[in-house]
PDB file of N, CA and C in Angstrom:
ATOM      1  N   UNK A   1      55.241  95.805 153.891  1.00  0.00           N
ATOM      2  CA  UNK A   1      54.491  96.972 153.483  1.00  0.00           C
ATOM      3  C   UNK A   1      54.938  97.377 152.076  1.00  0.00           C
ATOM      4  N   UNK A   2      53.650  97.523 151.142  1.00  0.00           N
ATOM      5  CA  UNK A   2      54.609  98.043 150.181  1.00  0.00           C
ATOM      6  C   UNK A   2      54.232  99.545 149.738  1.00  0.00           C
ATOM      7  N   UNK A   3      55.777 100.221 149.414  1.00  0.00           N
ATOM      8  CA  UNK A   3      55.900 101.555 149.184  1.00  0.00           C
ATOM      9  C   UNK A   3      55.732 102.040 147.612  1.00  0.00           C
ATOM     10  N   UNK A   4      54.931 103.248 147.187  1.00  0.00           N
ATOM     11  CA  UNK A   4      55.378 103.224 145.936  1.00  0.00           C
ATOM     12  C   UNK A   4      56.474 103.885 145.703  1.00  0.00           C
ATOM     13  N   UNK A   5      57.573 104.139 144.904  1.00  0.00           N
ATOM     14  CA  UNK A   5      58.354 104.876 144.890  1.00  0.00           C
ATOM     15  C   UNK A   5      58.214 105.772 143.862  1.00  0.00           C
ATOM     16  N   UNK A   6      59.007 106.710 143.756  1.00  0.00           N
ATOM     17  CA  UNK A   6      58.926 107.443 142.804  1.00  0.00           C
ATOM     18  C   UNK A   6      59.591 107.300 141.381  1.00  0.00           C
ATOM     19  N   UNK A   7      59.182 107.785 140.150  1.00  0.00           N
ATOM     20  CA  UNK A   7      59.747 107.142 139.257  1.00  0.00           C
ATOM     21  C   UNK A   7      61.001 108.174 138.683  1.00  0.00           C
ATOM     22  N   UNK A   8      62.202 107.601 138.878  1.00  0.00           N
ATOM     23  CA  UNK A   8      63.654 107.717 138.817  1.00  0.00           C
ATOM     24  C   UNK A   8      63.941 108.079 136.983  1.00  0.00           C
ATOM     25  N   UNK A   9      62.757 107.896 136.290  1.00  0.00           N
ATOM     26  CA  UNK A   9      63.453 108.119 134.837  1.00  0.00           C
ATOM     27  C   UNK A   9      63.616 109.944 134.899  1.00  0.00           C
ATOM     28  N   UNK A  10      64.509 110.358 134.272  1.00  0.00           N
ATOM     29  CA  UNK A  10      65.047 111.541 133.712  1.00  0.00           C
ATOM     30  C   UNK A  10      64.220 112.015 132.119  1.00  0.00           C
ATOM     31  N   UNK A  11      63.345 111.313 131.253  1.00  0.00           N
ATOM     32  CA  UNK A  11      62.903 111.363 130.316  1.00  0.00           C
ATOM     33  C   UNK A  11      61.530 111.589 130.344  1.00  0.00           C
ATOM     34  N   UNK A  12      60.778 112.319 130.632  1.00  0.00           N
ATOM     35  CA  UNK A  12      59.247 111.903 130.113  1.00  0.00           C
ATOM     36  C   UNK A  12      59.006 111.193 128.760  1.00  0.00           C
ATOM     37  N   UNK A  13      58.050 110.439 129.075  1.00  0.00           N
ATOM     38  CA  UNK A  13      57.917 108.931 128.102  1.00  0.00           C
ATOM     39  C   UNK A  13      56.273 109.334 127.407  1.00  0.00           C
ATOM     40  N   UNK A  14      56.255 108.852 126.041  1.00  0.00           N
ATOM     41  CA  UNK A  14      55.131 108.830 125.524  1.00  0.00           C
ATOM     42  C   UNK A  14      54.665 107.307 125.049  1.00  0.00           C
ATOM     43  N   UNK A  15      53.208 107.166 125.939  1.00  0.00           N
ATOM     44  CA  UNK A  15      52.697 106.317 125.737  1.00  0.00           C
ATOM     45  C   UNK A  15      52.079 106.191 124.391  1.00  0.00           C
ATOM     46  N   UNK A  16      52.173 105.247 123.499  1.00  0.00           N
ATOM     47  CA  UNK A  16      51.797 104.987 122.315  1.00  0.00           C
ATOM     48  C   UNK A  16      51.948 103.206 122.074  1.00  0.00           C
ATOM     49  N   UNK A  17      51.419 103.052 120.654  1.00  0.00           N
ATOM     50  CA  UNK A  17      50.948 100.975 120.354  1.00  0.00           C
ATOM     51  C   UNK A  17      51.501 101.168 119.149  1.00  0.00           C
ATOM     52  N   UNK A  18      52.408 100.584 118.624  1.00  0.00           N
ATOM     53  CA  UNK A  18      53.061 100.342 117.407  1.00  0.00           C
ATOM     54  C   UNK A  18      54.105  99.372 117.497  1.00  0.00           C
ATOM     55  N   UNK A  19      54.139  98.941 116.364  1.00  0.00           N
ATOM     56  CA  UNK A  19      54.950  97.635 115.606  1.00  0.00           C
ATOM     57  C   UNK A  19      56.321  98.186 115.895  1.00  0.00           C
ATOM     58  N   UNK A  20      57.156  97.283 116.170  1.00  0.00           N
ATOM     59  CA  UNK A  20      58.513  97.542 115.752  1.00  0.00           C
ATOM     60  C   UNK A  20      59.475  95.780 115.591  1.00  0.00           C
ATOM     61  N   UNK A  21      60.198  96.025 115.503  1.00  0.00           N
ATOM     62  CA  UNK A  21      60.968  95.014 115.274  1.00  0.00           C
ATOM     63  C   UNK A  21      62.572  94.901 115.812  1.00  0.00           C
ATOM     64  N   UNK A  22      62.420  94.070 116.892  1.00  0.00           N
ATOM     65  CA  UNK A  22      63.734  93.546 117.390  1.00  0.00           C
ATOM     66  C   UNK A  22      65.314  92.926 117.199  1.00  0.00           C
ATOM     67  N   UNK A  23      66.494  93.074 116.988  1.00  0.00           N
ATOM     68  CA  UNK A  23      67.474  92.565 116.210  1.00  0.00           C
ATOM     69  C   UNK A  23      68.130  91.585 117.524  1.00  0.00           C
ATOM     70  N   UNK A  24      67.740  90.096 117.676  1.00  0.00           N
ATOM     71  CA  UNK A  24      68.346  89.641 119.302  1.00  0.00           C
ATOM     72  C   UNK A  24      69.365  88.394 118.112  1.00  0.00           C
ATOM     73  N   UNK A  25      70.735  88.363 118.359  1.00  0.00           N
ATOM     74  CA  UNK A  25      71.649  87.778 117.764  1.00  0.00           C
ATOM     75  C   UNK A  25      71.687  87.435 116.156  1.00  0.00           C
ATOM     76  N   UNK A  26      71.136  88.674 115.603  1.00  0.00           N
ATOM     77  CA  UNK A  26      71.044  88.510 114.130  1.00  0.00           C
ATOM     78  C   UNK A  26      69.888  88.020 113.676  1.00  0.00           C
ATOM     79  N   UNK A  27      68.558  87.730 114.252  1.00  0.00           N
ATOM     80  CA  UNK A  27      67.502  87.521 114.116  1.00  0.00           C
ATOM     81  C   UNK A  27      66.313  88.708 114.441  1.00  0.00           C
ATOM     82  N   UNK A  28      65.466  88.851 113.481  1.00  0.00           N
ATOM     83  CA  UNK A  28      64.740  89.720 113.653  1.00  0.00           C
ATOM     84  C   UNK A  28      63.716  89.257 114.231  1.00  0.00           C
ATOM     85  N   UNK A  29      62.935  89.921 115.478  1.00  0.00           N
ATOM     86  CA  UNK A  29      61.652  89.396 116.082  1.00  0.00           C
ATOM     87  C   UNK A  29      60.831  90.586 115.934  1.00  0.00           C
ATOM     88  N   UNK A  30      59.409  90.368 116.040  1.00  0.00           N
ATOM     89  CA  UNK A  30      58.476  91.140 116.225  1.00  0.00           C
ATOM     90  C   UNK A  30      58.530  91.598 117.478  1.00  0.00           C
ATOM     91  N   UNK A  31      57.651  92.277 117.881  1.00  0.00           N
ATOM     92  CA  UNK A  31      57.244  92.952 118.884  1.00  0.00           C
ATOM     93  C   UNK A  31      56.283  94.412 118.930  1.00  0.00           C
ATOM     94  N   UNK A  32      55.740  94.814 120.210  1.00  0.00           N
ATOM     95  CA  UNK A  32      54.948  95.993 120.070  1.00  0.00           C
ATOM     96  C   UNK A  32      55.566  96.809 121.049  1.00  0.00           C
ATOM     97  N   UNK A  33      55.644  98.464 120.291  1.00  0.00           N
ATOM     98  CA  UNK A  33      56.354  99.744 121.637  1.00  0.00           C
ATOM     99  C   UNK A  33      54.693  99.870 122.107  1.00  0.00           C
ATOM    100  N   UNK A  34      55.404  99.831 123.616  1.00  0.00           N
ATOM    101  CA  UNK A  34      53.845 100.605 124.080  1.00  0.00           C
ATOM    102  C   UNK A  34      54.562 102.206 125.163  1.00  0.00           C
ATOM    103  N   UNK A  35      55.691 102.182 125.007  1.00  0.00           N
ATOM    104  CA  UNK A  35      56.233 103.359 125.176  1.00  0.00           C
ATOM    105  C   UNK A  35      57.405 104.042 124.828  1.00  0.00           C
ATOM    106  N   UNK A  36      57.818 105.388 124.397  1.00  0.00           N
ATOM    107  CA  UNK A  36      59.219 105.118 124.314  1.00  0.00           C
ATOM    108  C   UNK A  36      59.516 107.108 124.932  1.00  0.00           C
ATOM    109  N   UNK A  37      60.805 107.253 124.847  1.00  0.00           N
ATOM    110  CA  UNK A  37      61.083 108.262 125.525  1.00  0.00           C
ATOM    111  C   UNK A  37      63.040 108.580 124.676  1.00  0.00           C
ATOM    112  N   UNK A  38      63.419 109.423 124.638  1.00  0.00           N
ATOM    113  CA  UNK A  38      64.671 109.912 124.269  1.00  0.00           C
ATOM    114  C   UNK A  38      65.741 108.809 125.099  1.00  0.00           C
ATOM    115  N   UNK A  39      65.671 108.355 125.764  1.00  0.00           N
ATOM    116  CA  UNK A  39      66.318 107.434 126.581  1.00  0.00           C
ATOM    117  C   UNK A  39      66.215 105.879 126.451  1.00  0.00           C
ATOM    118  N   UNK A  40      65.250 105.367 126.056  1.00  0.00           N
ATOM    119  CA  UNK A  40      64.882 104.237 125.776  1.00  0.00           C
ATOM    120  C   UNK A  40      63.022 103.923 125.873  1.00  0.00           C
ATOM    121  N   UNK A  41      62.828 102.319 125.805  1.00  0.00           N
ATOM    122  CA  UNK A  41      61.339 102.456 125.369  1.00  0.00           C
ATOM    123  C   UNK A  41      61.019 101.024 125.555  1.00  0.00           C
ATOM    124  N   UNK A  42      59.812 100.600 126.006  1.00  0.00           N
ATOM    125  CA  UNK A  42      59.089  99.708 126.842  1.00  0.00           C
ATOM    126  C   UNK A  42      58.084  98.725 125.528  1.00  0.00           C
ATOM    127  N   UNK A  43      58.328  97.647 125.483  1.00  0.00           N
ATOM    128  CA  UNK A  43      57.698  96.911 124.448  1.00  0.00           C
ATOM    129  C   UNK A  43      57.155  95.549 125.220  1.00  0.00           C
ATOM    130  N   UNK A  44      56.703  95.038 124.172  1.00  0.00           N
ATOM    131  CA  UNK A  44      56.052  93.573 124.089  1.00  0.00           C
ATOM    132  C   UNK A  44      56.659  92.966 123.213  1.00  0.00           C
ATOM    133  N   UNK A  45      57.023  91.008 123.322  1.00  0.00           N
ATOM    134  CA  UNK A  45      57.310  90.187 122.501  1.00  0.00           C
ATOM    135  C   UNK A  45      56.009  89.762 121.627  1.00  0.00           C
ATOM    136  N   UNK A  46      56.485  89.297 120.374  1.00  0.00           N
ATOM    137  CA  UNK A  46      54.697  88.870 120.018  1.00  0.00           C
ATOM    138  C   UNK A  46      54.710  87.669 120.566  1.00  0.00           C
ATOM    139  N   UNK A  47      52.919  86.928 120.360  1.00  0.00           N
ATOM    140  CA  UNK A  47      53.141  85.621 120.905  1.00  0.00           C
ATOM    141  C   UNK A  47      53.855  84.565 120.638  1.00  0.00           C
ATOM    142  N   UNK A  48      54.365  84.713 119.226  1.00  0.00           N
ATOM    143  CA  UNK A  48      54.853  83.393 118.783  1.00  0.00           C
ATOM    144  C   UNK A  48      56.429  83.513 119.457  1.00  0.00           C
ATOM    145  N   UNK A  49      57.000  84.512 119.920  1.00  0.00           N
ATOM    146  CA  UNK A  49      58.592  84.225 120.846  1.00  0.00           C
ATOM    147  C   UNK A  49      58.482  85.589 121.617  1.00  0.00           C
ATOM    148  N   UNK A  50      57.109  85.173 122.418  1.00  0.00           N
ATOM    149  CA  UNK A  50      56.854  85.418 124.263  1.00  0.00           C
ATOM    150  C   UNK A  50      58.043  85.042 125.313  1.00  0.00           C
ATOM    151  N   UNK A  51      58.340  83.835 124.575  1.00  0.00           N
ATOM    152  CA  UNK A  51      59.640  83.393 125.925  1.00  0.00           C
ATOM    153  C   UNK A  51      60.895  83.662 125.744  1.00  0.00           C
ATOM    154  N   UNK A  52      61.427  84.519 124.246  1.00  0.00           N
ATOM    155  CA  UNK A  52      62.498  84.577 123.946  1.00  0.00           C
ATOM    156  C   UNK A  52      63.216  85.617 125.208  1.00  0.00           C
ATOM    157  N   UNK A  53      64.372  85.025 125.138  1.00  0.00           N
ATOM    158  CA  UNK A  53      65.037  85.836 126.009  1.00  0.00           C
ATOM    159  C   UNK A  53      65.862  87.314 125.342  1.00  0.00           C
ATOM    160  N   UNK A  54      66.246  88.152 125.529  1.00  0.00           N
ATOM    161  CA  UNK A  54      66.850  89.609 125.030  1.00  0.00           C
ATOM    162  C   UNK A  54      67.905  89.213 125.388  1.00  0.00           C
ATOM    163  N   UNK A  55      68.790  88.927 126.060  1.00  0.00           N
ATOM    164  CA  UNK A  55      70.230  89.558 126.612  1.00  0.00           C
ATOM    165  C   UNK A  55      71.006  89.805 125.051  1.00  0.00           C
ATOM    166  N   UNK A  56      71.212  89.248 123.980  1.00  0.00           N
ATOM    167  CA  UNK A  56      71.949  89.744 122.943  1.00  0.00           C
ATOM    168  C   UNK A  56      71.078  90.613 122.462  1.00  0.00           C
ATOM    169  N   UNK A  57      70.253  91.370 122.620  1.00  0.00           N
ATOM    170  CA  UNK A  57      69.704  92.222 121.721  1.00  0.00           C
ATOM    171  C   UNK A  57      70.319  93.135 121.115  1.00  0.00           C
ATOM    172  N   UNK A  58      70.444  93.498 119.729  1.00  0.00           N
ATOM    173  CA  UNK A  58      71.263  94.747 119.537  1.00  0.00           C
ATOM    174  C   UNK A  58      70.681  95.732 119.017  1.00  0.00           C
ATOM    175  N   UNK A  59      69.493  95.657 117.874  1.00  0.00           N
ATOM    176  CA  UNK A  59      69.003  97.243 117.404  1.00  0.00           C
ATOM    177  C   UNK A  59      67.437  97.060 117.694  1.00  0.00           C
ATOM    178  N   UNK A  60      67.442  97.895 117.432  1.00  0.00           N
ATOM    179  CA  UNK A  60      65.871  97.783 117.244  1.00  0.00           C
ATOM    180  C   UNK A  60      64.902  98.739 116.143  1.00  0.00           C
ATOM    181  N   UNK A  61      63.988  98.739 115.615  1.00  0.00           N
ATOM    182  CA  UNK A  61      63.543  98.896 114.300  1.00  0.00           C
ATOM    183  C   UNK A  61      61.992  99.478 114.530  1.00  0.00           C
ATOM    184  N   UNK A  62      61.519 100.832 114.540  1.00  0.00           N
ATOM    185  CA  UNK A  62      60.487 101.360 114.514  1.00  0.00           C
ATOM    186  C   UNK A  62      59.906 101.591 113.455  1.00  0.00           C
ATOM    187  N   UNK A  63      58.682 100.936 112.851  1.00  0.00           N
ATOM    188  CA  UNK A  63      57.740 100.894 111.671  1.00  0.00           C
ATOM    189  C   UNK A  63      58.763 100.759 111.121  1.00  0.00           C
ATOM    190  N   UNK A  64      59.223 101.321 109.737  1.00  0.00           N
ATOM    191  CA  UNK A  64      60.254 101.277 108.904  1.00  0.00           C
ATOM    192  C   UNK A  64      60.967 102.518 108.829  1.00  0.00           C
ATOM    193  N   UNK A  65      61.809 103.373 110.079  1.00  0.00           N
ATOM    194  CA  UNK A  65      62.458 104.010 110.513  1.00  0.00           C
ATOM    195  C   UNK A  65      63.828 102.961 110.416  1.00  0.00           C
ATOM    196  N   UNK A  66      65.034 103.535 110.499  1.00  0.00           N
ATOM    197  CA  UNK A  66      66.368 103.043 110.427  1.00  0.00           C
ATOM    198  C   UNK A  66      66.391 102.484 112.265  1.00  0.00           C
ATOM    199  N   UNK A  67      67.172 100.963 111.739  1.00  0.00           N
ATOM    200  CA  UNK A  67      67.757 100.222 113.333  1.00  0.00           C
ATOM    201  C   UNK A  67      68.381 101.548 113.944  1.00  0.00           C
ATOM    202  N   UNK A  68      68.364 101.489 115.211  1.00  0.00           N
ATOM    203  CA  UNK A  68      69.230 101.868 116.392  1.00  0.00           C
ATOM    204  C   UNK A  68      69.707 100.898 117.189  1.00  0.00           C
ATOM    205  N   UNK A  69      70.875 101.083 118.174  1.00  0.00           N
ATOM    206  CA  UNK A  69      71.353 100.155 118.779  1.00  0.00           C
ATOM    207  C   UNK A  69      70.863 100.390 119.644  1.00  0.00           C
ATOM    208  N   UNK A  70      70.934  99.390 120.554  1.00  0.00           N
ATOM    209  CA  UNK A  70      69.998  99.578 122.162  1.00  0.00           C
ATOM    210  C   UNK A  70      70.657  98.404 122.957  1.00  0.00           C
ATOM    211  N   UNK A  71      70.399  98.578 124.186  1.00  0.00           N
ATOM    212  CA  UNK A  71      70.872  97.459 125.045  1.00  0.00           C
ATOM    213  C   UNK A  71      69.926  97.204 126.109  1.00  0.00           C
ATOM    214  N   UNK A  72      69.320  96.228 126.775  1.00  0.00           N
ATOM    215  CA  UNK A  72      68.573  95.074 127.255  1.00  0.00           C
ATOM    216  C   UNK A  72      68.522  95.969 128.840  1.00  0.00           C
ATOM    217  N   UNK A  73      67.552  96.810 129.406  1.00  0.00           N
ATOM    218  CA  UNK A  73      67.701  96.909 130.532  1.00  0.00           C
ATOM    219  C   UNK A  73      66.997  96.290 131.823  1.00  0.00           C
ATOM    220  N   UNK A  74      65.658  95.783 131.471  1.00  0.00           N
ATOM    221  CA  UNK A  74      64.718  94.918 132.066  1.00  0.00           C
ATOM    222  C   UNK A  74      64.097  94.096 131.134  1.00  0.00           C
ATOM    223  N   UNK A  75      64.041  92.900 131.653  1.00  0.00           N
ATOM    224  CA  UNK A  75      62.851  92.027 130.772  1.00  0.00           C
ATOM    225  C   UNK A  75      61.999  90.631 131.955  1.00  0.00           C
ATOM    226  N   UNK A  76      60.562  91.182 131.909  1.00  0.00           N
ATOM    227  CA  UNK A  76      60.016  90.163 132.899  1.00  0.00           C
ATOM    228  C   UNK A  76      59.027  89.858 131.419  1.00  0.00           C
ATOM    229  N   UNK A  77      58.642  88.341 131.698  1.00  0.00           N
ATOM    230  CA  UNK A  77      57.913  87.563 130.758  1.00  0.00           C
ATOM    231  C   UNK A  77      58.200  88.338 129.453  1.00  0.00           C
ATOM    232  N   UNK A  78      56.914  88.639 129.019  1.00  0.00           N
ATOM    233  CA  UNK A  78      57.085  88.903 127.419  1.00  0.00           C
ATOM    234  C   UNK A  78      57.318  90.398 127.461  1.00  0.00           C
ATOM    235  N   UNK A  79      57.546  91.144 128.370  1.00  0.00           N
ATOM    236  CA  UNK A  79      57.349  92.798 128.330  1.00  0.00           C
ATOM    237  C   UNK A  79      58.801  93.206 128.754  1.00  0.00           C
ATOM    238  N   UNK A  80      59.440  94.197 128.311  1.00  0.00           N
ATOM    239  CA  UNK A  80      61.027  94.791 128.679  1.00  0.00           C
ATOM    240  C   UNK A  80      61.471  96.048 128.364  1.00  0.00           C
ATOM    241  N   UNK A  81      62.220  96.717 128.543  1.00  0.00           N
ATOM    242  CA  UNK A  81      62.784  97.881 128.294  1.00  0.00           C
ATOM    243  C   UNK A  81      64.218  97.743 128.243  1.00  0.00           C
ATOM    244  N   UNK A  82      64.319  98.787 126.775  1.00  0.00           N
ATOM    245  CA  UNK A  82      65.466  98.789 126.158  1.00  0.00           C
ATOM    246  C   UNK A  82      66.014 100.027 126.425  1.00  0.00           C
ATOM    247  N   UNK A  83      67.365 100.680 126.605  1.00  0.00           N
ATOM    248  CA  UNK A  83      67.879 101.796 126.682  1.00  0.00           C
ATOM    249  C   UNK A  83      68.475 102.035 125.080  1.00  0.00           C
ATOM    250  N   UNK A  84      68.622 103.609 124.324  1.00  0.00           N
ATOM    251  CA  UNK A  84      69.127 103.387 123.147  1.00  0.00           C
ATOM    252  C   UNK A  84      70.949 103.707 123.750  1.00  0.00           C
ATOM    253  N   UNK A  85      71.806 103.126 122.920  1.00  0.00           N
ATOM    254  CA  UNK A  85      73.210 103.211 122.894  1.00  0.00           C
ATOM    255  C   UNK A  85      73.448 104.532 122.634  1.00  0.00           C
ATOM    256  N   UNK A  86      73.160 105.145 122.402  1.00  0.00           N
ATOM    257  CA  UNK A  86      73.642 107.080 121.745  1.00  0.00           C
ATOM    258  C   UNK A  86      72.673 107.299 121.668  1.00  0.00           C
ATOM    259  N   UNK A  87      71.688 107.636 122.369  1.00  0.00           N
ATOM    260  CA  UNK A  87      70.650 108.341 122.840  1.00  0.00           C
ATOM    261  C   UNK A  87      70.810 109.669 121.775  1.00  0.00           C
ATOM    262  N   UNK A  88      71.782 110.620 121.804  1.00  0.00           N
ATOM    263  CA  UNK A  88      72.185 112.038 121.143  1.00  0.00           C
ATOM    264  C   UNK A  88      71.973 111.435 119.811  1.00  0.00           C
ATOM    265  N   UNK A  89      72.870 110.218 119.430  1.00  0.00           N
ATOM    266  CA  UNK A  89      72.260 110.217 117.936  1.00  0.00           C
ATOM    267  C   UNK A  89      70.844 109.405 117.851  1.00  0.00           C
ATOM    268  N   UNK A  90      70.062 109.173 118.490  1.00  0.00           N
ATOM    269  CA  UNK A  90      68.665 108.279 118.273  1.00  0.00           C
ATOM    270  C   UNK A  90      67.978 109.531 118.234  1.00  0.00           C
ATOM    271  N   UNK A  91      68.483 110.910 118.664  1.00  0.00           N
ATOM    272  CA  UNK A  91      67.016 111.687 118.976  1.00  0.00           C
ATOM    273  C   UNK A  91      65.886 112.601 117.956  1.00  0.00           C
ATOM    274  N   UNK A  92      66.999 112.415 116.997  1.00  0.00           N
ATOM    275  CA  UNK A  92      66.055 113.131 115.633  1.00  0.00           C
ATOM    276  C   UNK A  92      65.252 111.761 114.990  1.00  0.00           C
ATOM    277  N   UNK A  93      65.572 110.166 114.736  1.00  0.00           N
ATOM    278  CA  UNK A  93      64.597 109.404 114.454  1.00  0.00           C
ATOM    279  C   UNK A  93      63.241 109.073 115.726  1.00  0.00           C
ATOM    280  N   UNK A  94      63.405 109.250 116.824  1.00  0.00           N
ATOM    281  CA  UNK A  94      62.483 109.294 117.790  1.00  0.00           C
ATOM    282  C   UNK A  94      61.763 110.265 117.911  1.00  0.00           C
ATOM    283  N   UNK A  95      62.246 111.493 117.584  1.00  0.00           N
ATOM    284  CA  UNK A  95      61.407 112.966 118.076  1.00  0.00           C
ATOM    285  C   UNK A  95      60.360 112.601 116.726  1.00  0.00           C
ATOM    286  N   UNK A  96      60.893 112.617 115.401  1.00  0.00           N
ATOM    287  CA  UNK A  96      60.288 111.994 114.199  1.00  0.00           C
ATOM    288  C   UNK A  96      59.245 110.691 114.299  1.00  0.00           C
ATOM    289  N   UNK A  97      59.545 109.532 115.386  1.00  0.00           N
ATOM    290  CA  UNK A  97      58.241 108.842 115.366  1.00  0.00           C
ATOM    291  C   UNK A  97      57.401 109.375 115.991  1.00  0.00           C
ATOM    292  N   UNK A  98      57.799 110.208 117.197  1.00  0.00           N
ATOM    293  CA  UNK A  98      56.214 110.794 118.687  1.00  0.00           C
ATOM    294  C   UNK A  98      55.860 111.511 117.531  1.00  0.00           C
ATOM    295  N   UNK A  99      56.311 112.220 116.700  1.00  0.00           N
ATOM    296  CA  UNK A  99      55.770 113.293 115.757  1.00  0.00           C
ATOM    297  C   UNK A  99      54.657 112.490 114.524  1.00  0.00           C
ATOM    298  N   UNK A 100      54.959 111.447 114.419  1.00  0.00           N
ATOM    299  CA  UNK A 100      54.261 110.436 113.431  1.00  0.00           C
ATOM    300  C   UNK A 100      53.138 109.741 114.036  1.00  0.00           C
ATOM    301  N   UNK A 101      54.086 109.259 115.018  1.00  0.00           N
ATOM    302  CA  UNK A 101      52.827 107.972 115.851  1.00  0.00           C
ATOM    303  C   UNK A 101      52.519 108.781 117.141  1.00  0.00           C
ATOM    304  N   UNK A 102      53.169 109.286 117.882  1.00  0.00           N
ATOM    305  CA  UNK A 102      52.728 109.045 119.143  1.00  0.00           C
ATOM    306  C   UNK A 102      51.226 110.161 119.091  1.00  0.00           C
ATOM    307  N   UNK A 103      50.721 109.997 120.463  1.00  0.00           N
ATOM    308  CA  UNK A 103      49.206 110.830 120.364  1.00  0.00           C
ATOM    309  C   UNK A 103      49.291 111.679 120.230  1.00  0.00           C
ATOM    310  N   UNK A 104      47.849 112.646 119.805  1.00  0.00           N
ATOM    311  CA  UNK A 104      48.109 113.728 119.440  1.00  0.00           C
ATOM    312  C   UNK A 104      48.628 115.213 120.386  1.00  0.00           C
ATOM    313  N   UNK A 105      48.561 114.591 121.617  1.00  0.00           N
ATOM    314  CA  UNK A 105      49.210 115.635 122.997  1.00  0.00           C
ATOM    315  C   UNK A 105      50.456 115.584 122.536  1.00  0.00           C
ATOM    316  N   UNK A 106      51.274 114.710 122.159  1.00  0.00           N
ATOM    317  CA  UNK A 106      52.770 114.414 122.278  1.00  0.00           C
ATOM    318  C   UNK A 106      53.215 115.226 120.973  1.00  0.00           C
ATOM    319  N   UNK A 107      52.174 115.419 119.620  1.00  0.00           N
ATOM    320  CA  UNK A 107      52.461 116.455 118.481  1.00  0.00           C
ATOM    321  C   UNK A 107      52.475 117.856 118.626  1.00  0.00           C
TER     322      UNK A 107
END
């Protein structure tokens, strides 16, 4: 049987589509946020390294906002979620992208 459960995040998350860019062992990859939240944030690989794996991931790079560090908390196929490392210090460049990018409910 399957149950839905309830969702366990502590953050309300804003759904939004933007570019960012991945730092996985000193290599920069593309990718797309399709969500993010004070806590961390839910992306896509692009197609050309769909199969790359995350476990070294270390920052990550919104439009041309400054890296943050982050660490690898789910990743199925090309889609994953990252948690940020100091959340307290990520929260003035994040409150600054929902304020830029995210929709206009989230401004």
């Amino acid at each position: 049987m399957n149950q839905i459960l309830p969702d366990r995040r502590s953050r309300t998350r804003t759904a939004t589509i933007a570019a960012m860019e991945v730092t996985v062992a000193g290599r920069p990859v593309p990718a797309r946020l399709t969500n993010i939240s004070f806590a961390g944030l839910q992306g896509r690989l692009g197609p050309d390294v769909s199969q790359l794996r995350l476990d070294e991931v270390e920052t990550v790079r919104l439009e041309d906002l400054p890296p943050l560090p982050v660490s690898l908390t789910w990743q199925k196929g090309d889609t994953f979620g990252l948690s940020f490392d100091a959340p307290e210090r990520a929260g003035r460049i994040i409150a600054g992208f929902i304020e830029l990018f995210g929709p206009p409910a989230a401004r």
